[in-house]
PDB file of N, CA and C in Angstrom:
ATOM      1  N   UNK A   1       0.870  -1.187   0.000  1.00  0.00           N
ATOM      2  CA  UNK A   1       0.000   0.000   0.000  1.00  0.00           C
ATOM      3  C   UNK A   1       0.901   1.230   0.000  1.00  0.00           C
ATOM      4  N   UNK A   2       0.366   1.970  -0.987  1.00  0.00           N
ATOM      5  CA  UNK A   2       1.517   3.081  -1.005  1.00  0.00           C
ATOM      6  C   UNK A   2       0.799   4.534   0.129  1.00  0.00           C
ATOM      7  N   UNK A   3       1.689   5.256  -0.142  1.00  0.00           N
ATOM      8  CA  UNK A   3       0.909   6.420   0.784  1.00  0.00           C
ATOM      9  C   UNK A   3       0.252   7.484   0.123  1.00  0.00           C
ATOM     10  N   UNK A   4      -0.462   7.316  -0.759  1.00  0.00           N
ATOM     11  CA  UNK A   4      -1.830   7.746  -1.238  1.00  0.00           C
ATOM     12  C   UNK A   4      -3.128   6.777  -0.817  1.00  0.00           C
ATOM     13  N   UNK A   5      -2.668   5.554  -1.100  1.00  0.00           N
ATOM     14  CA  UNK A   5      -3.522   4.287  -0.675  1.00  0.00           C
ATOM     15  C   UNK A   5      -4.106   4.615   1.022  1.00  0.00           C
ATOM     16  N   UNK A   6      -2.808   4.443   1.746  1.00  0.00           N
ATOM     17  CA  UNK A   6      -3.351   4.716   3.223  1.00  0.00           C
ATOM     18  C   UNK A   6      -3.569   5.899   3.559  1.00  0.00           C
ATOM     19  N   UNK A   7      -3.278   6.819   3.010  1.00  0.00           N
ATOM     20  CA  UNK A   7      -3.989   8.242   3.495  1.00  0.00           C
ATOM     21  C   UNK A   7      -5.377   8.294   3.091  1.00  0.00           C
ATOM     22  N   UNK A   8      -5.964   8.064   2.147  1.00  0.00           N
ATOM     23  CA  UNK A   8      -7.122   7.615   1.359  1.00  0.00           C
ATOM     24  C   UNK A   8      -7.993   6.480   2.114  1.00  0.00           C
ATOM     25  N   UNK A   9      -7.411   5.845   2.634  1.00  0.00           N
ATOM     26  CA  UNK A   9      -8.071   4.177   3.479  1.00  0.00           C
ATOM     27  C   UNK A   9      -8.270   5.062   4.578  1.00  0.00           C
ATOM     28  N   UNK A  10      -7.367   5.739   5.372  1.00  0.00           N
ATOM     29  CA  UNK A  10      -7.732   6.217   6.639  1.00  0.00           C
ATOM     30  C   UNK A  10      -8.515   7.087   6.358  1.00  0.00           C
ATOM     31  N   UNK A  11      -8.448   7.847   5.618  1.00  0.00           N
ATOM     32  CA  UNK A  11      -9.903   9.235   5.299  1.00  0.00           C
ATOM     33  C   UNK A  11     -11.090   8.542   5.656  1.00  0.00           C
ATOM     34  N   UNK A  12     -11.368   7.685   4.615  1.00  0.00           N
ATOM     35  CA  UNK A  12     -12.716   7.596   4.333  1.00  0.00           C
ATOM     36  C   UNK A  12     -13.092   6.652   5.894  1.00  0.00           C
ATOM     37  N   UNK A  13     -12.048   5.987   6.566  1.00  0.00           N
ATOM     38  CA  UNK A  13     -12.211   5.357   7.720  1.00  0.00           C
ATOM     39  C   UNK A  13     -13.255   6.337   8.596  1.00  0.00           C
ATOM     40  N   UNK A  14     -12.523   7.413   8.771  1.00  0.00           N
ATOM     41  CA  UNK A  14     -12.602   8.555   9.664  1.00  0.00           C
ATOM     42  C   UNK A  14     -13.967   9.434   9.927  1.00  0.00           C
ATOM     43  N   UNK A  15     -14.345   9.205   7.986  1.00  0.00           N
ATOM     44  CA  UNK A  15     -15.477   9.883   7.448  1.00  0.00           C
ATOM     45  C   UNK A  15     -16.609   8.569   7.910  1.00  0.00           C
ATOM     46  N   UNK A  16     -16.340   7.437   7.127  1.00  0.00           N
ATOM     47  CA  UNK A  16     -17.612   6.664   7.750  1.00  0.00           C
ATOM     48  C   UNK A  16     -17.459   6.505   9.781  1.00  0.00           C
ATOM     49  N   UNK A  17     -16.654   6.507  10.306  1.00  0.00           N
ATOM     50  CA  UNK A  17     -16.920   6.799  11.717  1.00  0.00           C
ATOM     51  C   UNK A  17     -17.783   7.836  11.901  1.00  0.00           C
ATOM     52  N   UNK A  18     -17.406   8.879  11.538  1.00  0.00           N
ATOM     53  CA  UNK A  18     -17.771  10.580  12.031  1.00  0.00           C
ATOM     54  C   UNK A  18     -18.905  10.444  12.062  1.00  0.00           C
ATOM     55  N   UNK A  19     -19.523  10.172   9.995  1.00  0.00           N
ATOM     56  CA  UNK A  19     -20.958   9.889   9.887  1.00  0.00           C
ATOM     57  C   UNK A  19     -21.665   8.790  10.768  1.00  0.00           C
ATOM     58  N   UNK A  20     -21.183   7.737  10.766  1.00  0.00           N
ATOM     59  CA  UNK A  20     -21.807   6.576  11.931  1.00  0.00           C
ATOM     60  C   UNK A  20     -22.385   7.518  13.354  1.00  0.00           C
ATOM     61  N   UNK A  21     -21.583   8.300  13.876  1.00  0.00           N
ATOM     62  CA  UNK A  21     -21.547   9.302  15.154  1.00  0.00           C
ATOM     63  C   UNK A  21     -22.275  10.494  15.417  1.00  0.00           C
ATOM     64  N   UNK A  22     -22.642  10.638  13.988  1.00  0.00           N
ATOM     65  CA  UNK A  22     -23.940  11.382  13.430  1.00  0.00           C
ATOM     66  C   UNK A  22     -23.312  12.476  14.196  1.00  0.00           C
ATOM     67  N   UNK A  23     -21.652  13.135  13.409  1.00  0.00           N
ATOM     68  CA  UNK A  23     -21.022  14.206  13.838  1.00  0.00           C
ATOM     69  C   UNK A  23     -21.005  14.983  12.824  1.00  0.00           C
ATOM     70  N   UNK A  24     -20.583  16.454  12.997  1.00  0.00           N
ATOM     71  CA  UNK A  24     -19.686  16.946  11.729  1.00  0.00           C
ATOM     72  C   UNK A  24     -18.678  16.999  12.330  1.00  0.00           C
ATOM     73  N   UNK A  25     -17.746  17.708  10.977  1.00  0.00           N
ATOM     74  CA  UNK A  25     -16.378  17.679  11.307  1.00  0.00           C
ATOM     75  C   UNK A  25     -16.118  18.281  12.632  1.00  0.00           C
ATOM     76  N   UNK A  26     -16.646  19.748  12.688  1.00  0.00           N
ATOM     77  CA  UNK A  26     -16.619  20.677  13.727  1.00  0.00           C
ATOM     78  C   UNK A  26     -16.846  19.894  14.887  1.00  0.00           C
ATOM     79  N   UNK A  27     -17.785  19.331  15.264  1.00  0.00           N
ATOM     80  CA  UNK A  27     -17.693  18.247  16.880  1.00  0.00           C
ATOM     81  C   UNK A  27     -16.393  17.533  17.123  1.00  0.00           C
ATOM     82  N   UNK A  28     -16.583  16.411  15.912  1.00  0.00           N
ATOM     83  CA  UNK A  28     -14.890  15.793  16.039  1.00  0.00           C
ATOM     84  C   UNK A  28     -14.123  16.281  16.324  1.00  0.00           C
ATOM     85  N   UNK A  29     -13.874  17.230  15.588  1.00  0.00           N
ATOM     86  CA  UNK A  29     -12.519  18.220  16.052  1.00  0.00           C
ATOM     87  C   UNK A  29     -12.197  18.553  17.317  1.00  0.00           C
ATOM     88  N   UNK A  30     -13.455  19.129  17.806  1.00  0.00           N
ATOM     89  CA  UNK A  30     -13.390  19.357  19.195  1.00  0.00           C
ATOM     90  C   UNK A  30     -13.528  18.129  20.215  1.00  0.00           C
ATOM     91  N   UNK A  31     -13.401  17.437  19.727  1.00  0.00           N
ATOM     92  CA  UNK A  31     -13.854  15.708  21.122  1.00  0.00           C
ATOM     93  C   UNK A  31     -12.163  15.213  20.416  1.00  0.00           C
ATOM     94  N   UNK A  32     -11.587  15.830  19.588  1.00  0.00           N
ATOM     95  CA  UNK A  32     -10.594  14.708  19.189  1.00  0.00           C
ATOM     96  C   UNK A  32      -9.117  16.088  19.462  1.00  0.00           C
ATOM     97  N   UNK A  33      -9.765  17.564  19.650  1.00  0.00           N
ATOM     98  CA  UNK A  33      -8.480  18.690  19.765  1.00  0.00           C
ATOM     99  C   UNK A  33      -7.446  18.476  18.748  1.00  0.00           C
ATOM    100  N   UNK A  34      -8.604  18.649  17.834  1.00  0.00           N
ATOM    101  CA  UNK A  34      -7.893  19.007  16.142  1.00  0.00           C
ATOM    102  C   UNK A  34      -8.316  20.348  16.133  1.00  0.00           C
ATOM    103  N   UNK A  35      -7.696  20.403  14.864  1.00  0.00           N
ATOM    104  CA  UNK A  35      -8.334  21.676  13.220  1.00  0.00           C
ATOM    105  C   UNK A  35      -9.748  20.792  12.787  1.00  0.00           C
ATOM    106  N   UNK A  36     -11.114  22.011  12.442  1.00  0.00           N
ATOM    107  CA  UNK A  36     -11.936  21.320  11.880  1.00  0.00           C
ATOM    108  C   UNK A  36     -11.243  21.379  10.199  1.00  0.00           C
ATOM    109  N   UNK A  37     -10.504  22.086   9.769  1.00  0.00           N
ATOM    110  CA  UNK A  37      -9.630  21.974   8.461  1.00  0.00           C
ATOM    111  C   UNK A  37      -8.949  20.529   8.276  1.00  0.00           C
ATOM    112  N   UNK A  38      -8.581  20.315   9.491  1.00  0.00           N
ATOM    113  CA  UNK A  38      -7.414  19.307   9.517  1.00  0.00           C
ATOM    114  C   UNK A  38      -8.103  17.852   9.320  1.00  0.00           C
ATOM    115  N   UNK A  39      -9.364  17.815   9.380  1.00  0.00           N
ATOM    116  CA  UNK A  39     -10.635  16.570   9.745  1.00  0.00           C
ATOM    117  C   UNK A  39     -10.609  16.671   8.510  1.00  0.00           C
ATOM    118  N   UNK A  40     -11.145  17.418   7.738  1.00  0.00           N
ATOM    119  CA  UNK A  40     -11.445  17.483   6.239  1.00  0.00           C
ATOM    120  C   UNK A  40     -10.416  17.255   5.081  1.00  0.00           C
ATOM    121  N   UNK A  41      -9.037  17.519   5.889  1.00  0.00           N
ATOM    122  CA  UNK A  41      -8.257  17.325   4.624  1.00  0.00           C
ATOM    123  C   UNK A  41      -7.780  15.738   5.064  1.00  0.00           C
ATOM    124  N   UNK A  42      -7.735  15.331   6.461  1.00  0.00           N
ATOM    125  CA  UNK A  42      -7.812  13.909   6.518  1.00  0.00           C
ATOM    126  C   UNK A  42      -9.043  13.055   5.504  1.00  0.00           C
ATOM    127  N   UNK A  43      -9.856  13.520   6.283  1.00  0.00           N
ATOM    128  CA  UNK A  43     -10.892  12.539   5.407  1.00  0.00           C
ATOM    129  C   UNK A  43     -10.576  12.570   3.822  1.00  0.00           C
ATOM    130  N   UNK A  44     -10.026  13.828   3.538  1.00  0.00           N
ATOM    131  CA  UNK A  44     -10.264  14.058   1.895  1.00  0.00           C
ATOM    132  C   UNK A  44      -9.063  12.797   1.441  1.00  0.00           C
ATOM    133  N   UNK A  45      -8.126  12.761   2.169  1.00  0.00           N
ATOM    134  CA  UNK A  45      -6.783  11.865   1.955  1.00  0.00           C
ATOM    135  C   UNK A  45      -5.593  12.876   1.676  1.00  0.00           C
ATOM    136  N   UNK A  46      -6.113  14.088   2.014  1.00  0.00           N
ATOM    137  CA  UNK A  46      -4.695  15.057   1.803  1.00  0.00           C
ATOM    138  C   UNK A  46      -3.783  15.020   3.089  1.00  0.00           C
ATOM    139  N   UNK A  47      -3.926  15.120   3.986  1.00  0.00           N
ATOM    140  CA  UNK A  47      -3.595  14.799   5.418  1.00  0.00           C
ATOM    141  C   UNK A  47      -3.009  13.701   5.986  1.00  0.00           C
ATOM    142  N   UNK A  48      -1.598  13.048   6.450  1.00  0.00           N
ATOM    143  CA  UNK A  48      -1.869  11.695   6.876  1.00  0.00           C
ATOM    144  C   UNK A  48      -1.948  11.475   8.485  1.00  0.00           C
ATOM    145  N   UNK A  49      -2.123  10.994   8.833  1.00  0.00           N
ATOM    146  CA  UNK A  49      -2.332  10.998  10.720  1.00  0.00           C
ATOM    147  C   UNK A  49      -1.671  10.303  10.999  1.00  0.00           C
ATOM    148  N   UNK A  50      -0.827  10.686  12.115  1.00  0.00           N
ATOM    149  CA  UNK A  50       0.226  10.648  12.878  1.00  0.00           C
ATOM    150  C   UNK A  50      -0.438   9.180  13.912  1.00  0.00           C
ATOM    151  N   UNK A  51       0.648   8.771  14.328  1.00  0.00           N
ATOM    152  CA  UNK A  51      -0.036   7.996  15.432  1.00  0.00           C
ATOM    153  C   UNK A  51      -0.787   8.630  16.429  1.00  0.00           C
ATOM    154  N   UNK A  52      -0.407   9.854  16.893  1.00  0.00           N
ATOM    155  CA  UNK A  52      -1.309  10.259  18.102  1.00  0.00           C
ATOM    156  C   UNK A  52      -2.449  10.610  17.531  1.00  0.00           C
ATOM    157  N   UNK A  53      -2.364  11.436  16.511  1.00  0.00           N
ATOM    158  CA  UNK A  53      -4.004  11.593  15.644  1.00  0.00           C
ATOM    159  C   UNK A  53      -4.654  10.214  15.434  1.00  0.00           C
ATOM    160  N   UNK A  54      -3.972   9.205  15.421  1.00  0.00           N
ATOM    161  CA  UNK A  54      -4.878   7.741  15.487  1.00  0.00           C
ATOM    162  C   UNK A  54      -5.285   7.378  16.739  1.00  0.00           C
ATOM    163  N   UNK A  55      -4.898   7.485  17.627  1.00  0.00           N
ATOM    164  CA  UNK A  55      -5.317   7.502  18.803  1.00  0.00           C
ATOM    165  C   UNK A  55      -6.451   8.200  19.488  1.00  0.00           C
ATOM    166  N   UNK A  56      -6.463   9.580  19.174  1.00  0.00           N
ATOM    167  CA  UNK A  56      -7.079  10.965  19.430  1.00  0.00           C
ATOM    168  C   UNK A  56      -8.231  10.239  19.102  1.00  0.00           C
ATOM    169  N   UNK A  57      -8.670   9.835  17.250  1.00  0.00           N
ATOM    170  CA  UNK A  57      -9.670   9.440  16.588  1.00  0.00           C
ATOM    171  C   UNK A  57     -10.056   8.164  17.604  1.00  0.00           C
ATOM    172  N   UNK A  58      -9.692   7.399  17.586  1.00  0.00           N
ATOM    173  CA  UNK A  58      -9.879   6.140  18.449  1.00  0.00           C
ATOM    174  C   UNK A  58     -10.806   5.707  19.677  1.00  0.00           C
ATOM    175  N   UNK A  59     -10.064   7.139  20.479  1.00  0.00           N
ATOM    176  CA  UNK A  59     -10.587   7.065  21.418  1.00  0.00           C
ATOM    177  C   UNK A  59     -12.154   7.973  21.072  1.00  0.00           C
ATOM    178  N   UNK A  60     -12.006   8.629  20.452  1.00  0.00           N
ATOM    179  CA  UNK A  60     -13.555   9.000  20.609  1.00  0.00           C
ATOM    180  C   UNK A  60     -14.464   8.663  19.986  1.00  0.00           C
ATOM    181  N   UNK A  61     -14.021   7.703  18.497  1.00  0.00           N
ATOM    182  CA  UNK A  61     -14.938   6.985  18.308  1.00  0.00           C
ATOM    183  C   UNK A  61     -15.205   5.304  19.011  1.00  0.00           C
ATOM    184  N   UNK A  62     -14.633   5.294  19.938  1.00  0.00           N
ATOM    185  CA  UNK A  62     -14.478   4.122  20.826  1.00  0.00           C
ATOM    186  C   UNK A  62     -14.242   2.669  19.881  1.00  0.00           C
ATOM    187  N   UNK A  63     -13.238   2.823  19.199  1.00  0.00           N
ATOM    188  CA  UNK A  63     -12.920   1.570  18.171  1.00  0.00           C
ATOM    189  C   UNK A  63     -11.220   1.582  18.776  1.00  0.00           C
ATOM    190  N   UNK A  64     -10.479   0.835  17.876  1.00  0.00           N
ATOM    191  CA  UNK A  64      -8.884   0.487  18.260  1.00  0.00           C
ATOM    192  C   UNK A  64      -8.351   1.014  17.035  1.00  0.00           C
ATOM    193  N   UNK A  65      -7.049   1.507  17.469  1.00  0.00           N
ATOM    194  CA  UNK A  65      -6.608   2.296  16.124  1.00  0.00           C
ATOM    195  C   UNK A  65      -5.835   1.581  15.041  1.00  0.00           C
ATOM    196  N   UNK A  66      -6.333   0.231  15.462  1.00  0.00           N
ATOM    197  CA  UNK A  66      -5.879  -0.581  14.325  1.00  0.00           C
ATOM    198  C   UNK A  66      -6.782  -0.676  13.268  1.00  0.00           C
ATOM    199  N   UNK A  67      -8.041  -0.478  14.024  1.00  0.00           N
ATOM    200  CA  UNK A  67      -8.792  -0.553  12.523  1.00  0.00           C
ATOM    201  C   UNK A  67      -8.751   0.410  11.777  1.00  0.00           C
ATOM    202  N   UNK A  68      -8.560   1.316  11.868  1.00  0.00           N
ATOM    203  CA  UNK A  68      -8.335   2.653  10.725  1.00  0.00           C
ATOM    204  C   UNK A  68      -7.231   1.786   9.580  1.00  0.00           C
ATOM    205  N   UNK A  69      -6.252   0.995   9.839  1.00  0.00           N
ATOM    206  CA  UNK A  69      -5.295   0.274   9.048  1.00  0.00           C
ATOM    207  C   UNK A  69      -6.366  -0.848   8.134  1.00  0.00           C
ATOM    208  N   UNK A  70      -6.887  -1.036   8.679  1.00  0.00           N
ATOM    209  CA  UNK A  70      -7.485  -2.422   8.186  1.00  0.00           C
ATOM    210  C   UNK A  70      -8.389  -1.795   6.884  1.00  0.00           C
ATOM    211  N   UNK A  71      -8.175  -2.576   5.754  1.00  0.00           N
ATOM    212  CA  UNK A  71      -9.117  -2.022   4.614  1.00  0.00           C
ATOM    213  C   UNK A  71     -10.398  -2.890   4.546  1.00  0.00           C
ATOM    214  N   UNK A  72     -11.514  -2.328   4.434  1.00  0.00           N
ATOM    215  CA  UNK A  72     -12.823  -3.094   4.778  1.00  0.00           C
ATOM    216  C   UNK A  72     -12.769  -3.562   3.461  1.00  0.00           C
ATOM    217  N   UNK A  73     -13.243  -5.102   3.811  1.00  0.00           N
ATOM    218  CA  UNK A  73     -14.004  -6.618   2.925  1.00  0.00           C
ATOM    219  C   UNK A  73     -15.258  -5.860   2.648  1.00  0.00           C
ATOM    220  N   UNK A  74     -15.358  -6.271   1.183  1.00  0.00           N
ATOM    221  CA  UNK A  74     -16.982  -5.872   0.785  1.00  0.00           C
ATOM    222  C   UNK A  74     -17.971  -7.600   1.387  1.00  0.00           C
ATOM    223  N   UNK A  75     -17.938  -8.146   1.927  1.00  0.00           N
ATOM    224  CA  UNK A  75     -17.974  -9.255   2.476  1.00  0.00           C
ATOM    225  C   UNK A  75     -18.283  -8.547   4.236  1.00  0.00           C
ATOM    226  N   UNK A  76     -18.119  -7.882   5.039  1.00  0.00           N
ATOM    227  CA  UNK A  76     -17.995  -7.651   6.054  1.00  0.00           C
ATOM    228  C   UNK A  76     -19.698  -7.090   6.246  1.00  0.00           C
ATOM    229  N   UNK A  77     -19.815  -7.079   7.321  1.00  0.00           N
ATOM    230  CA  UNK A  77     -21.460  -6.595   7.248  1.00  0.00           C
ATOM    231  C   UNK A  77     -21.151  -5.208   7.527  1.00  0.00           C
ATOM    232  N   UNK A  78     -22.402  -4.378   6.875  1.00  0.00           N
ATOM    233  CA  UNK A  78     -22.538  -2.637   7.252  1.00  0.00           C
ATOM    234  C   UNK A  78     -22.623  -2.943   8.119  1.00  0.00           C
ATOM    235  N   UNK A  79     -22.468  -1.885   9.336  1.00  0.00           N
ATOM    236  CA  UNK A  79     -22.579  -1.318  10.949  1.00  0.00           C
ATOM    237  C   UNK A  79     -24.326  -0.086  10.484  1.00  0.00           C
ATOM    238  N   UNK A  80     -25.025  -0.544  10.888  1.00  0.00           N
ATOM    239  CA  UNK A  80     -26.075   0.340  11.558  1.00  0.00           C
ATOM    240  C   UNK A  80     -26.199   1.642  12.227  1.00  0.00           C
ATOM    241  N   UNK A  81     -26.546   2.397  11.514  1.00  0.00           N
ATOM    242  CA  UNK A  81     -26.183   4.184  12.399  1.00  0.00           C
ATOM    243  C   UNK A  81     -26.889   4.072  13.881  1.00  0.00           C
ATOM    244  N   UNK A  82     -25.931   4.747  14.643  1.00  0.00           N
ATOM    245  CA  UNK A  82     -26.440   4.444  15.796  1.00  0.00           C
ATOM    246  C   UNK A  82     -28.031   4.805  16.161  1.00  0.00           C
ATOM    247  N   UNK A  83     -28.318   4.455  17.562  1.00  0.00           N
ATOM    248  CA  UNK A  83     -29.880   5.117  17.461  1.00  0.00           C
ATOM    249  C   UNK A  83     -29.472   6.474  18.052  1.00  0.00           C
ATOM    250  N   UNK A  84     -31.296   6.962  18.402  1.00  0.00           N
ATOM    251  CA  UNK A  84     -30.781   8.952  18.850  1.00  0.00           C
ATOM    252  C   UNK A  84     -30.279   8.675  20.222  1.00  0.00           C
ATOM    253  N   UNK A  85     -30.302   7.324  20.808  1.00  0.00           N
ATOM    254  CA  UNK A  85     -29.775   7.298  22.492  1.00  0.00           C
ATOM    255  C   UNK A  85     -28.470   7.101  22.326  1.00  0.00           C
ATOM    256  N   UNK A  86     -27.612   6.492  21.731  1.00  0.00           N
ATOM    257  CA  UNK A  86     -26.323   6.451  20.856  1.00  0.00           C
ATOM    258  C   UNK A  86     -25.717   7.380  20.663  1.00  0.00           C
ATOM    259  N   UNK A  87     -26.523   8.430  19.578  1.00  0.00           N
ATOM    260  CA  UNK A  87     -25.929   9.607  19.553  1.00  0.00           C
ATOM    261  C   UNK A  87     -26.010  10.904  20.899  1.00  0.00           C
ATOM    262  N   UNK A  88     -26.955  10.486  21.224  1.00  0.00           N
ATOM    263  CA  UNK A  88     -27.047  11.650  22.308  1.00  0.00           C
ATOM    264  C   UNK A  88     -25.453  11.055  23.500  1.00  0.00           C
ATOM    265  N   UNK A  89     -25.688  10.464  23.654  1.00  0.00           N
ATOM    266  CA  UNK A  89     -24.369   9.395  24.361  1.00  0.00           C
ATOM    267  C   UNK A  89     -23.643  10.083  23.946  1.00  0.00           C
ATOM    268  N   UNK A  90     -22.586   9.430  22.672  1.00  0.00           N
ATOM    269  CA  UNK A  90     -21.547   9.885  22.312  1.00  0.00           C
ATOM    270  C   UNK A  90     -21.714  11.284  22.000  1.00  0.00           C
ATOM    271  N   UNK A  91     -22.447  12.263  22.076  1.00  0.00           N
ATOM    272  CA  UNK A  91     -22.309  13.782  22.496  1.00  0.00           C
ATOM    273  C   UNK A  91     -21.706  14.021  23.676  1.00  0.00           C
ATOM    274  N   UNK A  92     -22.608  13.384  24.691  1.00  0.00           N
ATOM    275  CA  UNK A  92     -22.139  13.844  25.951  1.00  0.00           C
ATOM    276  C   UNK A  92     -20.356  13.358  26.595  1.00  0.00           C
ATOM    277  N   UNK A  93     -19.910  12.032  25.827  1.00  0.00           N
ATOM    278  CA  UNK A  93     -18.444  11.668  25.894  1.00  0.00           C
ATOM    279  C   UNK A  93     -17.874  13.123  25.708  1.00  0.00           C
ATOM    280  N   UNK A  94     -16.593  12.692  27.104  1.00  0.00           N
ATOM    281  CA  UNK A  94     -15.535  13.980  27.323  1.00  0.00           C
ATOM    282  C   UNK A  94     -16.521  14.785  27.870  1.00  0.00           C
ATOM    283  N   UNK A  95     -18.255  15.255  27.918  1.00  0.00           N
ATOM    284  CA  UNK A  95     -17.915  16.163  28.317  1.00  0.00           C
ATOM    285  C   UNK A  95     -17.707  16.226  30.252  1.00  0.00           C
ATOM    286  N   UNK A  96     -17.795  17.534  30.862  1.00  0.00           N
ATOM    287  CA  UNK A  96     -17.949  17.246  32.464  1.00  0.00           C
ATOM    288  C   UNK A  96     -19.291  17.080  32.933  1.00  0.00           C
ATOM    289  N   UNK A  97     -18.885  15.830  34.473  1.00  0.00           N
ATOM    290  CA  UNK A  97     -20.760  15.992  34.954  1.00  0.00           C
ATOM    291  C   UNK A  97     -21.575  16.748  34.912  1.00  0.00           C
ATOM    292  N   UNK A  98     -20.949  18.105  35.526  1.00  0.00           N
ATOM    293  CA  UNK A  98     -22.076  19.123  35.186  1.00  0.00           C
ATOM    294  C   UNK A  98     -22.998  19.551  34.132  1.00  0.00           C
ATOM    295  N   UNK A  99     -22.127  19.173  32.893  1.00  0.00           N
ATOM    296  CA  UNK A  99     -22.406  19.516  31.516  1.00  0.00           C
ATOM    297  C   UNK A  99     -23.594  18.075  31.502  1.00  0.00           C
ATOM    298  N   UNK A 100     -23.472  17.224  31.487  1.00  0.00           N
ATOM    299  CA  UNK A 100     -23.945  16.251  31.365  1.00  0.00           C
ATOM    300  C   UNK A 100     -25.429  16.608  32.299  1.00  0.00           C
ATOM    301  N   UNK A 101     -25.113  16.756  33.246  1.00  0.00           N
ATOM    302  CA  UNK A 101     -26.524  17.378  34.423  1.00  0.00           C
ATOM    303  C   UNK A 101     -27.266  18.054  33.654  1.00  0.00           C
ATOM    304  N   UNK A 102     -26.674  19.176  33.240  1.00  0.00           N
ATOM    305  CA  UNK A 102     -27.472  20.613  32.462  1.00  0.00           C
ATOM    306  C   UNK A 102     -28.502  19.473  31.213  1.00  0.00           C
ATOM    307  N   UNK A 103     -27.342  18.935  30.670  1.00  0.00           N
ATOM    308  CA  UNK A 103     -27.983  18.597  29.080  1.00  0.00           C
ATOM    309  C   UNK A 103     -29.714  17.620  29.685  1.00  0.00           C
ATOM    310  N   UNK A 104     -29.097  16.678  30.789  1.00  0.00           N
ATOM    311  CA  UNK A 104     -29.970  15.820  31.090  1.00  0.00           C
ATOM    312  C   UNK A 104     -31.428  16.574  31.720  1.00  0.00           C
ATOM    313  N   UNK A 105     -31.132  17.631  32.786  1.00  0.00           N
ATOM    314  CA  UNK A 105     -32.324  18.276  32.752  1.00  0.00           C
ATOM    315  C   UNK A 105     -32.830  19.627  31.890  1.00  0.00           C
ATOM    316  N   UNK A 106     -32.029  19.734  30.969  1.00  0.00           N
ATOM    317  CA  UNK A 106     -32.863  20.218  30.002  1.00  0.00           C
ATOM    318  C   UNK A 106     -33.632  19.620  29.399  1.00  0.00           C
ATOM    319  N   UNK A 107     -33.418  17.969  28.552  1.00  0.00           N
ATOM    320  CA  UNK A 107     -34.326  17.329  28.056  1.00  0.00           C
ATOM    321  C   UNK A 107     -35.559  17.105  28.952  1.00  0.00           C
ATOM    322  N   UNK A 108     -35.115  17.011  30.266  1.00  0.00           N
ATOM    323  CA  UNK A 108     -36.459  16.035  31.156  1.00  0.00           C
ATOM    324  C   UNK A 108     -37.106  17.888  30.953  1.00  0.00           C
ATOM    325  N   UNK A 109     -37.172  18.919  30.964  1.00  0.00           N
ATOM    326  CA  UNK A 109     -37.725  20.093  31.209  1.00  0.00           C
ATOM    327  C   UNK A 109     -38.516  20.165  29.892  1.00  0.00           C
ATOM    328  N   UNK A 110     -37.963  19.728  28.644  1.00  0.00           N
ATOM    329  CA  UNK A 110     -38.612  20.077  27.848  1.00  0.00           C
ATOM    330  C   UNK A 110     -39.820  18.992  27.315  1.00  0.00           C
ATOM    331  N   UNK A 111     -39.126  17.656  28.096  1.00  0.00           N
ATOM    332  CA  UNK A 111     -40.669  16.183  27.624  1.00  0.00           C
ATOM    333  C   UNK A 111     -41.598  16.765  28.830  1.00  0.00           C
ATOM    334  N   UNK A 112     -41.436  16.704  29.930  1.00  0.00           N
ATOM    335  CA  UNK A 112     -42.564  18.019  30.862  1.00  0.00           C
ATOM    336  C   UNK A 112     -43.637  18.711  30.166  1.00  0.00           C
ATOM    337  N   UNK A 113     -42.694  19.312  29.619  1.00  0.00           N
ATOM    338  CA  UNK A 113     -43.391  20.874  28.859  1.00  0.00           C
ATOM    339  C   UNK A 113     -44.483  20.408  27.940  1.00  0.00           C
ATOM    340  N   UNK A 114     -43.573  19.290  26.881  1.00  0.00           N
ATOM    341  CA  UNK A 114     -44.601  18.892  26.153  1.00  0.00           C
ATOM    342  C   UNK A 114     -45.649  17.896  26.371  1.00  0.00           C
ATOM    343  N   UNK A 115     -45.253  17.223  27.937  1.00  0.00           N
ATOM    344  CA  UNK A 115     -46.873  16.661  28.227  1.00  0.00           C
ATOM    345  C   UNK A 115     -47.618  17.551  28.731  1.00  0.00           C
ATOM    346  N   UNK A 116     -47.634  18.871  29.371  1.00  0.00           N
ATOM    347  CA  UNK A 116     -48.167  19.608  29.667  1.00  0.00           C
ATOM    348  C   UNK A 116     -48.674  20.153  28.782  1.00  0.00           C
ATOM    349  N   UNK A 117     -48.664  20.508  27.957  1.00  0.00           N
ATOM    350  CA  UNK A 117     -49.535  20.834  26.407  1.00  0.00           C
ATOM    351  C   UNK A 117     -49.919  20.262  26.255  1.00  0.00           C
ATOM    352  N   UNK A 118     -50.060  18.824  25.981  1.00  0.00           N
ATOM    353  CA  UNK A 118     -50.752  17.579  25.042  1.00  0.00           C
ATOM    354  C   UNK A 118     -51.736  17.442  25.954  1.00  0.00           C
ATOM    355  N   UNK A 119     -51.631  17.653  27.520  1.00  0.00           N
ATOM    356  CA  UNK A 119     -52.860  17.472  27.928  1.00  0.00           C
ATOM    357  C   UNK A 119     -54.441  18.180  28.335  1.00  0.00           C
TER     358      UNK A 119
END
């Protein structure tokens, strides 16, 4: 594999994670303390990532940074986009309890609200 090949294999790695995570670049960036530039020219295959940028990615999409190496089998089964409890999840990864508190009773404030209307 030359190094167009793996810069290109890891892009699109990066890109079907992100999308799986139902992110944009701009989140990643910030859960991974990149450039949102730097996400995009990875994914594009202009960019190559360093080991710690494999790591960075890794950990926040909670996979091993070996698989970014591994070139997917058309034989392998699709992965399923997560559900909205999934994504709401991996939003709240990295952030602090508090943050997590706020987010959690904001939602319970706003299903409230809207049984209070409906009834």
């Amino acid at each position: 594999m030359d190094t167009t090949d793996y810069r290109s294999s890891i892009g699109k790695k990066v890109r079907q994670e992100r999308l799986r995570h139902g992110w944009t670049q701009e989140e990643l960036a910030e859960k991974t303390e990149l450039h949102p530039s730097f996400i995009g020219q990875l994914e594009r295959g202009i960019k190559t990532a360093s080991f710690d940028t494999l790591k960075r990615l890794s950990l926040a999409f909670g996979i091993k940074s070996a698989e970014f190496l591994h070139e997917g089998d058309s034989k392998e089964p699709r992965r399923e986009p997560p559900s909205v409890e999934r994504k709401i999840i991996n939003l709240l990864k990295g952030c602090a309890t508090h943050e997590q508190e706020a987010v959690y009773q904001t939602i319970k404030y706003i299903l409230r609200q809207k049984r209070k209307l409906g009834k």
